[in-house]
C-alpha atoms as a PDB file:
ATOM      1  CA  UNK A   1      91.319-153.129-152.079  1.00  0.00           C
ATOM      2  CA  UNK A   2      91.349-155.060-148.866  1.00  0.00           C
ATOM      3  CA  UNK A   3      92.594-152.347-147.103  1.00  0.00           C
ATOM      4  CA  UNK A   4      90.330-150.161-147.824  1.00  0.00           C
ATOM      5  CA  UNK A   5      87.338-152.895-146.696  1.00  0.00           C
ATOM      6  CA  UNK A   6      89.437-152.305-143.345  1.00  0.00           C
ATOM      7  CA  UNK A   7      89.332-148.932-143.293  1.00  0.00           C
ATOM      8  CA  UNK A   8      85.390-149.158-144.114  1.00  0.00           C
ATOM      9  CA  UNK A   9      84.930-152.017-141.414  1.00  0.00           C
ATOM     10  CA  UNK A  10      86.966-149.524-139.081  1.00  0.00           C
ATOM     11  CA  UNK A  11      84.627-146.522-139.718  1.00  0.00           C
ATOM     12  CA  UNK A  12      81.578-148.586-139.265  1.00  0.00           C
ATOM     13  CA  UNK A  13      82.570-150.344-136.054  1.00  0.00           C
ATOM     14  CA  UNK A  14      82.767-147.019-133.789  1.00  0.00           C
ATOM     15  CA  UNK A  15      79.156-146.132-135.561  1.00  0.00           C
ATOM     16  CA  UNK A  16      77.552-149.486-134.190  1.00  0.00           C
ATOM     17  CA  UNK A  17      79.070-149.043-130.934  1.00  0.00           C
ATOM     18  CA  UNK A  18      77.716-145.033-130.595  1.00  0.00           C
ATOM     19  CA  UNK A  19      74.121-146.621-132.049  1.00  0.00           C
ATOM     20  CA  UNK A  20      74.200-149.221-129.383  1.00  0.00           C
ATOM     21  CA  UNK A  21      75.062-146.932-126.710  1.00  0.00           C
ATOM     22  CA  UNK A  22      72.066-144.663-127.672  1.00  0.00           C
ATOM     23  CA  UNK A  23      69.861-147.689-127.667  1.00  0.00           C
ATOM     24  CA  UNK A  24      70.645-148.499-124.074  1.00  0.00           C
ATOM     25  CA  UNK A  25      70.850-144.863-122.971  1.00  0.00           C
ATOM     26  CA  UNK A  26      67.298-144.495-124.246  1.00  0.00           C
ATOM     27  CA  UNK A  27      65.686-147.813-123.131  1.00  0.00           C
ATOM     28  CA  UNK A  28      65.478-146.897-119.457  1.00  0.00           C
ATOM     29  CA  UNK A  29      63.239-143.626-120.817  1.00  0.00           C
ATOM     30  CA  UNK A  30      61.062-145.817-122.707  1.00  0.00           C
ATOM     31  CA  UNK A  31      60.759-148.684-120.266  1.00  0.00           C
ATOM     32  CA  UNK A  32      59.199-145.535-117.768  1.00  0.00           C
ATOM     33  CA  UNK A  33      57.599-143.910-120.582  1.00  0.00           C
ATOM     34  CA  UNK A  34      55.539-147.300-120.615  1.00  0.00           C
ATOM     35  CA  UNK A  35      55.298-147.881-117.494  1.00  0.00           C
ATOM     36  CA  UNK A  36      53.609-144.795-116.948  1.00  0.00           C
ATOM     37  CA  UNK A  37      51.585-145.267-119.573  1.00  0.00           C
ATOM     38  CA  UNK A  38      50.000-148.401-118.558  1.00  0.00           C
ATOM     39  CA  UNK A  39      49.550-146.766-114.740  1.00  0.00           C
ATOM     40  CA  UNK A  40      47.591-143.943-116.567  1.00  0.00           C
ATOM     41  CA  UNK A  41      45.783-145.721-119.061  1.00  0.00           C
ATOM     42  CA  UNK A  42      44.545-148.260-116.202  1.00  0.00           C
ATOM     43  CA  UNK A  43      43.659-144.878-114.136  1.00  0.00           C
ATOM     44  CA  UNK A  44      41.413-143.870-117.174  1.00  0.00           C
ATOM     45  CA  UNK A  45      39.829-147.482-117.784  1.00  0.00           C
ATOM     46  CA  UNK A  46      38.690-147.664-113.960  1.00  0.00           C
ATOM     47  CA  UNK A  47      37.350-144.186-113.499  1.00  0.00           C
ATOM     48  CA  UNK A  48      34.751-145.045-115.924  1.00  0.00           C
ATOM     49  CA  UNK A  49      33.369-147.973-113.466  1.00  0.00           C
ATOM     50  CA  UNK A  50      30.907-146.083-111.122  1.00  0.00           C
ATOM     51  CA  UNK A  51      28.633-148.440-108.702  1.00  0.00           C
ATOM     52  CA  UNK A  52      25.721-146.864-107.037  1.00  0.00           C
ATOM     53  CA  UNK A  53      23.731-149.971-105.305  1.00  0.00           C
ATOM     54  CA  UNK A  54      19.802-150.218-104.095  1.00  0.00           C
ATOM     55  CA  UNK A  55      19.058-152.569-101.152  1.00  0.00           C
ATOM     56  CA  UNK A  56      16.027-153.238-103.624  1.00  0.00           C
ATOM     57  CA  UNK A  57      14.744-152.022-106.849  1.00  0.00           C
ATOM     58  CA  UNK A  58      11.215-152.623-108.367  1.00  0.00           C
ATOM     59  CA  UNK A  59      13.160-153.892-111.941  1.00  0.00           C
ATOM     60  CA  UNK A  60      16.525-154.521-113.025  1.00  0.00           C
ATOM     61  CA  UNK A  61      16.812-152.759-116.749  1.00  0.00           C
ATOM     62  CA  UNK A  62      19.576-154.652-118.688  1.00  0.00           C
ATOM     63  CA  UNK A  63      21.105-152.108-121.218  1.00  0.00           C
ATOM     64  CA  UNK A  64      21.068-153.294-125.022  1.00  0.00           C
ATOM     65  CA  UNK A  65      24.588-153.854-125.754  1.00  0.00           C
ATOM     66  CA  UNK A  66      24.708-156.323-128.689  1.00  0.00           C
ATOM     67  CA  UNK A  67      27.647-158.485-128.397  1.00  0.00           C
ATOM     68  CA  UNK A  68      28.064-157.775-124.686  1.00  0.00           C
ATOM     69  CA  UNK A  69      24.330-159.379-123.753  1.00  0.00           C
ATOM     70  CA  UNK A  70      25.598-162.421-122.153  1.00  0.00           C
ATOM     71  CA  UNK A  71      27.553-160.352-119.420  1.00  0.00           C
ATOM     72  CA  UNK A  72      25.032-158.164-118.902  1.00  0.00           C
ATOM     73  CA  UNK A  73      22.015-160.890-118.912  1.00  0.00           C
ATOM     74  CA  UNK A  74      24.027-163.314-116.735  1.00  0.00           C
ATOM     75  CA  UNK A  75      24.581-160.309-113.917  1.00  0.00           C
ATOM     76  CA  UNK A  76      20.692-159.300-114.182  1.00  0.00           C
ATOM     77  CA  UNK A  77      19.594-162.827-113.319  1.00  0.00           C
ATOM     78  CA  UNK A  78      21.997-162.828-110.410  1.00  0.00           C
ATOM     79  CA  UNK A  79      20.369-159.773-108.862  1.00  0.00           C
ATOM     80  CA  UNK A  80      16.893-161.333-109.370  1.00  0.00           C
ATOM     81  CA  UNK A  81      18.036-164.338-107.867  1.00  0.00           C
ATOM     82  CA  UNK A  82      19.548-162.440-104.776  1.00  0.00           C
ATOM     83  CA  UNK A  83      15.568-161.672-104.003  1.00  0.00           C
ATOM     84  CA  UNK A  84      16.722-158.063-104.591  1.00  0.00           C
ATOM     85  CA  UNK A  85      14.430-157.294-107.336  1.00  0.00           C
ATOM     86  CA  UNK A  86      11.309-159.465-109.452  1.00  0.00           C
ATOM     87  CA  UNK A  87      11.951-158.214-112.731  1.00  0.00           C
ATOM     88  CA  UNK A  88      14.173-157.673-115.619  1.00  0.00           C
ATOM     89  CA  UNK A  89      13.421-154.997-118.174  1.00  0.00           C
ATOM     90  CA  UNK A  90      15.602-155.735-121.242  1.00  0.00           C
ATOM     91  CA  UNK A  91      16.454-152.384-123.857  1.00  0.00           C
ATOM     92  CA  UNK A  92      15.933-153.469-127.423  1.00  0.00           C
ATOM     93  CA  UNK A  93      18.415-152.046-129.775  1.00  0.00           C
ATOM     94  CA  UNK A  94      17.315-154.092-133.041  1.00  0.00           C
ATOM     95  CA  UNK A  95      20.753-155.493-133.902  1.00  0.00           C
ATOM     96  CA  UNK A  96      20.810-158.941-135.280  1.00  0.00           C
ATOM     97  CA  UNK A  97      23.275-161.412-133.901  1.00  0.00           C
ATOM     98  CA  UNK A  98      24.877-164.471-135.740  1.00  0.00           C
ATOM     99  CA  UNK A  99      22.822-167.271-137.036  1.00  0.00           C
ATOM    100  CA  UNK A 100      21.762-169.818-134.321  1.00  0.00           C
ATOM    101  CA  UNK A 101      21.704-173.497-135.158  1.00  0.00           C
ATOM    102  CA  UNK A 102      18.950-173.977-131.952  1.00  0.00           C
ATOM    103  CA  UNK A 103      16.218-170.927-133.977  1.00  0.00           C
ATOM    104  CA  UNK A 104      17.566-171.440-136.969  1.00  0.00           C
ATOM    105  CA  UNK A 105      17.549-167.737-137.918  1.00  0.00           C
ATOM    106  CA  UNK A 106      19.529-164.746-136.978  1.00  0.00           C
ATOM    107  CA  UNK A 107      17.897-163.736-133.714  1.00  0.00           C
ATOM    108  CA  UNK A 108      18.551-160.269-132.227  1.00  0.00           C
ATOM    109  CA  UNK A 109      20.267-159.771-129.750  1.00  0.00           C
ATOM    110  CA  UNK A 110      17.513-158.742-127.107  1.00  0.00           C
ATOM    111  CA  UNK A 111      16.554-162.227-127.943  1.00  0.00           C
ATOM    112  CA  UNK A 112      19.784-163.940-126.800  1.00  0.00           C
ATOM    113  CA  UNK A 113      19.730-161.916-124.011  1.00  0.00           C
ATOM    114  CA  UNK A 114      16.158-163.557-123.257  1.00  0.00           C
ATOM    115  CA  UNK A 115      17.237-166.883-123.725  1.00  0.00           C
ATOM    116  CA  UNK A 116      20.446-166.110-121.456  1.00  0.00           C
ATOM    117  CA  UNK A 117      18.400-165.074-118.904  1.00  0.00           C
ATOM    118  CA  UNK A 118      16.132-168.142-119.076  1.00  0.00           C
ATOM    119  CA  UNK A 119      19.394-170.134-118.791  1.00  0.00           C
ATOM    120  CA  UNK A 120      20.191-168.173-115.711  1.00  0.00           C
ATOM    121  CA  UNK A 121      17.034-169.488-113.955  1.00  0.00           C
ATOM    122  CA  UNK A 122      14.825-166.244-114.372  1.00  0.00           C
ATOM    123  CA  UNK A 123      11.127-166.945-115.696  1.00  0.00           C
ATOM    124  CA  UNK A 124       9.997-165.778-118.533  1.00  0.00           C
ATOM    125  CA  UNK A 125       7.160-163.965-117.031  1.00  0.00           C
ATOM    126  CA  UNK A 126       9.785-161.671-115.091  1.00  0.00           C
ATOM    127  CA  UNK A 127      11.753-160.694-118.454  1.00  0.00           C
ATOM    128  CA  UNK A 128       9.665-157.733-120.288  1.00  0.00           C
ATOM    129  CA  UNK A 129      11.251-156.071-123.667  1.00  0.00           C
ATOM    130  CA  UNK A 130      10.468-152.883-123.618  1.00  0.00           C
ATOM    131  CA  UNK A 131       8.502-152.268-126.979  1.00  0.00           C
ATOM    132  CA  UNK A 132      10.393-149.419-128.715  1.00  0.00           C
ATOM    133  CA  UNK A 133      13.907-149.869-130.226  1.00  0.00           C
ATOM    134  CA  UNK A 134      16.692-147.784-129.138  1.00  0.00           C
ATOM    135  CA  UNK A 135      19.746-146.393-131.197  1.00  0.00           C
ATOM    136  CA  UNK A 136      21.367-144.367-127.304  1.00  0.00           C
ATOM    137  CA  UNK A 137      21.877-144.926-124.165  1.00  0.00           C
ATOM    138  CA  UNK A 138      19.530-141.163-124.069  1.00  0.00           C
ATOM    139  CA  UNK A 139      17.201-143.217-126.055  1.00  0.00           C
ATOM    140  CA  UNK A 140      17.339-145.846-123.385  1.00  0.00           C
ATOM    141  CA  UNK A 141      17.048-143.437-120.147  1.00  0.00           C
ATOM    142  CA  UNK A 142      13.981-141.818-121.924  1.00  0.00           C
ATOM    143  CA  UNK A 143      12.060-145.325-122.576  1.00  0.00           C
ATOM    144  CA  UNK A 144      12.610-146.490-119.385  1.00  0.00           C
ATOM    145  CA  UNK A 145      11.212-143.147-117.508  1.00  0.00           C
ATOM    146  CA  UNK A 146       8.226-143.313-119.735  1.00  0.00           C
ATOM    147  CA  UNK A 147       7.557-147.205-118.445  1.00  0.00           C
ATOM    148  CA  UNK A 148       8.523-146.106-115.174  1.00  0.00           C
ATOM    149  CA  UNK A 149       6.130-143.193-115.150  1.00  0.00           C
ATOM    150  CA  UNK A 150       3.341-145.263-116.234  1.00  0.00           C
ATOM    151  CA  UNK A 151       4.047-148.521-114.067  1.00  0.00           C
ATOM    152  CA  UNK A 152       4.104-146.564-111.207  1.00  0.00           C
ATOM    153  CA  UNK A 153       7.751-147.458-110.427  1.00  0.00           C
ATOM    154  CA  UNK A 154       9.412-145.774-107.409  1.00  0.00           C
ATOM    155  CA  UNK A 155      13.367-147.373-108.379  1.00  0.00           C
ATOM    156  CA  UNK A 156      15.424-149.213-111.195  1.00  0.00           C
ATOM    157  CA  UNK A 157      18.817-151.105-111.113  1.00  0.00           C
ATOM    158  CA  UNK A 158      20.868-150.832-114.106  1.00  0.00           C
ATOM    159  CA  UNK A 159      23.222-153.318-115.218  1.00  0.00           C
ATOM    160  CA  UNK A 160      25.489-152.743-118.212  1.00  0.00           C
ATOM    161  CA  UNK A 161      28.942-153.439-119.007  1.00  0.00           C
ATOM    162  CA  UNK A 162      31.818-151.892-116.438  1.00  0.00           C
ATOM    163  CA  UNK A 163      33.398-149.034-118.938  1.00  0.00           C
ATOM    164  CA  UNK A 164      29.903-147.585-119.772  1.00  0.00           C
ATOM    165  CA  UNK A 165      28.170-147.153-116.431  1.00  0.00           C
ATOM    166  CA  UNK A 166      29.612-144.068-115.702  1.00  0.00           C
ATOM    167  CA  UNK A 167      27.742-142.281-118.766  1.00  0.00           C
ATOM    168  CA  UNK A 168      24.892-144.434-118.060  1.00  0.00           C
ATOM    169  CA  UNK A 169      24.202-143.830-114.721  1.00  0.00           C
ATOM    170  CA  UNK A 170      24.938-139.968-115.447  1.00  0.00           C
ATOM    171  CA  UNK A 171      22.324-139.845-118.268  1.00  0.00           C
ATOM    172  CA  UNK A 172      19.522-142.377-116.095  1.00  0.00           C
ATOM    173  CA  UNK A 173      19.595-139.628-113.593  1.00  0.00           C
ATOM    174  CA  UNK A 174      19.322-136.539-115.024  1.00  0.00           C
ATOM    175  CA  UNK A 175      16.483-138.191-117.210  1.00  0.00           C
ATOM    176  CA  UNK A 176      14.863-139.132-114.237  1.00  0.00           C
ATOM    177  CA  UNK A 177      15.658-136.057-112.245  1.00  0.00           C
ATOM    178  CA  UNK A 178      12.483-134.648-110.077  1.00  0.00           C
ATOM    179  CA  UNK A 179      10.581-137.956-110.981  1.00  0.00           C
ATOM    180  CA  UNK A 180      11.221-139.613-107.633  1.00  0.00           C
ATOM    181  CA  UNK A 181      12.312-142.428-108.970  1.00  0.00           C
ATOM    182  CA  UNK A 182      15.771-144.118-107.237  1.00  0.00           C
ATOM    183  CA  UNK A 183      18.523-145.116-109.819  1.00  0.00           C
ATOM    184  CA  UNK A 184      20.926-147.231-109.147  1.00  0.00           C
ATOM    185  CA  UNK A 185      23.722-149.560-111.003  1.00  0.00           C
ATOM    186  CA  UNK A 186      25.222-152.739-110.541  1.00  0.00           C
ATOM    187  CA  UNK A 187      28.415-152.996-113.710  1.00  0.00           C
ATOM    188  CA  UNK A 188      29.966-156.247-114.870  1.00  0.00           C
ATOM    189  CA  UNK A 189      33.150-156.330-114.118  1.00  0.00           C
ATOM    190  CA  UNK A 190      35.786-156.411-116.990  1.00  0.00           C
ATOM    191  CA  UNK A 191      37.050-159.231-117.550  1.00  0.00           C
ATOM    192  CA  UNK A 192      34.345-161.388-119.302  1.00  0.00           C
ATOM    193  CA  UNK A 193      33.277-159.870-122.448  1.00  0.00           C
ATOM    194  CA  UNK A 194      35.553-156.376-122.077  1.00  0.00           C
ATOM    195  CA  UNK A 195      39.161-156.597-121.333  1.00  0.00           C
ATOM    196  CA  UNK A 196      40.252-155.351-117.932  1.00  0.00           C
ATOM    197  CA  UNK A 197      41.410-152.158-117.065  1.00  0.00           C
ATOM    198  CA  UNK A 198      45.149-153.049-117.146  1.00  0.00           C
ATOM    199  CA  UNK A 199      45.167-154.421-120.501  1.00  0.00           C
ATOM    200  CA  UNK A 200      42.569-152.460-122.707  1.00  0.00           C
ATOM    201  CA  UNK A 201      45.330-150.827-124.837  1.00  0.00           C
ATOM    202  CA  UNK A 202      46.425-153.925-126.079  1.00  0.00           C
ATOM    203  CA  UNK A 203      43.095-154.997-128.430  1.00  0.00           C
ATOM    204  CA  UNK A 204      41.228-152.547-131.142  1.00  0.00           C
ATOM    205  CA  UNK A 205      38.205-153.631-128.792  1.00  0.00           C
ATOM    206  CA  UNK A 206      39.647-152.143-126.008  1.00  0.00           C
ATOM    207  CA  UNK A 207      40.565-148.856-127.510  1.00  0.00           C
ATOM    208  CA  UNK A 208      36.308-149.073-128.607  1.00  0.00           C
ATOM    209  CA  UNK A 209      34.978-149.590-125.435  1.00  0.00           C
ATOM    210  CA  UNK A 210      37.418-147.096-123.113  1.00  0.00           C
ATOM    211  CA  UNK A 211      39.149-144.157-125.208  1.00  0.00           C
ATOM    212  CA  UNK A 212      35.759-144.473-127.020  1.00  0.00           C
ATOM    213  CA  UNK A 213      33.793-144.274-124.039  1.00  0.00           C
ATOM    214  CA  UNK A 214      35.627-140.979-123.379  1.00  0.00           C
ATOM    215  CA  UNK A 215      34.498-139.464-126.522  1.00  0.00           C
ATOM    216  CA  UNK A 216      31.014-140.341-125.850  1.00  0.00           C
ATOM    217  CA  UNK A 217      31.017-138.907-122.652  1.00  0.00           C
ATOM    218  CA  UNK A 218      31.943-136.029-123.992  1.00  0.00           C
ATOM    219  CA  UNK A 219      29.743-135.898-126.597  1.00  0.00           C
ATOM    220  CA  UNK A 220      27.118-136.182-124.087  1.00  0.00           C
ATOM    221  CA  UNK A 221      27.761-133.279-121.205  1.00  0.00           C
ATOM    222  CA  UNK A 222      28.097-131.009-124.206  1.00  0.00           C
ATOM    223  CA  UNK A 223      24.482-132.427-125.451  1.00  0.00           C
ATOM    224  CA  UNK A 224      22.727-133.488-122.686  1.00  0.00           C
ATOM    225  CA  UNK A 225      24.388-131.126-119.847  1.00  0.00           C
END
């Protein structure tokens, strides 16, 4: 009986040692598999961050984003404070935010955004919410030209979050295409509310805001183009 164990022990021993050598054979693949997939999937997070700045623009339109106000308000009050525009339009997308001991109620989130902006110093006679709700960033782009058109204004600044100005500022200007009216866009930087481009892969939120920012783009040159 003990022998046999031996025997069995013997067997198993040479069939740890060929597992362990395929372990370590393989772990220099996977260590560069990974490697290259975090240089790619940072490639992919940053090519969605477009800039395209105005010395001066007659509004700043802060997209609705829900969660992702505060960013967005807090960078909207700095360009207003920089002189380099006198307004901030604010996109309404009718979402309701947690309950707030200060209202007591469940504001939306156009009305945080408010408040955040009064916070950051801008008066509340330069922060306008545009009347109609939106459910799109095409819904936004088509608003805003219609207030544009009718206020007579000759340029915007966007500000939105850092993964989605790429699709923004493409769908701003081809709605405003032939209107004569300058777009530009300021992102937040990741970071604050949206992880950074080096570590998006590692949260579910991440994987929302960039590999589903891909399918939305997407979905909106075959649409829209």
């Amino acid at each position: 009986m003990n022998s046999e164990l031996v025997s069995i022990g013997r067997m198993r021993s040479p069939l740890k040692l060929l597992r362990g050598e395929r372990v370590r054979r393989a772990l220099p693949f996977a260590l560069l598999a990974l490697a290259a997939w975090a240089f790619v999937a940072r490639a992919a997070a940053e090519a969605l961050i477009v800039t395209a700045e105005l010395p001066r623009a007659d509004a700043v339109v802060a997209l609705a984003g829900s969660s992702a106000y505060v960013e967005r308000a807090r960078r909207a009050a700095e360009i207003v404070r920089e002189g380099r525009a006198p307004k901030v339009l604010l996109t309404d997308d009718g979402q309701l935010s947690g309950w707030s001991n200060e209202s007591e109620s469940n504001p939306r989130f156009v009305e945080r955004a408010a408040a955040e902006l009064a916070r950051a110093g801008v008066p509340s006679a330069d922060v306008e919410v545009l009347p109609q709700t939106v459910s799109s960033t095409q819904d936004e782009a088509l608003l805003v030209r219609e207030y544009a058109r009718e206020r007579g204004l000759r340029s915007i600044m966007l500000v939105t979050s850092g993964y989605h100005s790429r699709r923004a500022l493409w769908t701003f200007r081809r709605a405003f295409e032939g209107s004569g009216v300058r777009v530009g866009i300021e992102p937040v930087a990741p970071g604050e509310q949206t992880p950074t481009p080096g570590t998006w892969w590692l949260s579910p939120r991440g994987w929302q805001s960039v590999a589903g920012e891909y399918v939305k783009l997407v979905y909106y040159w075959l649409r829209y183009h």
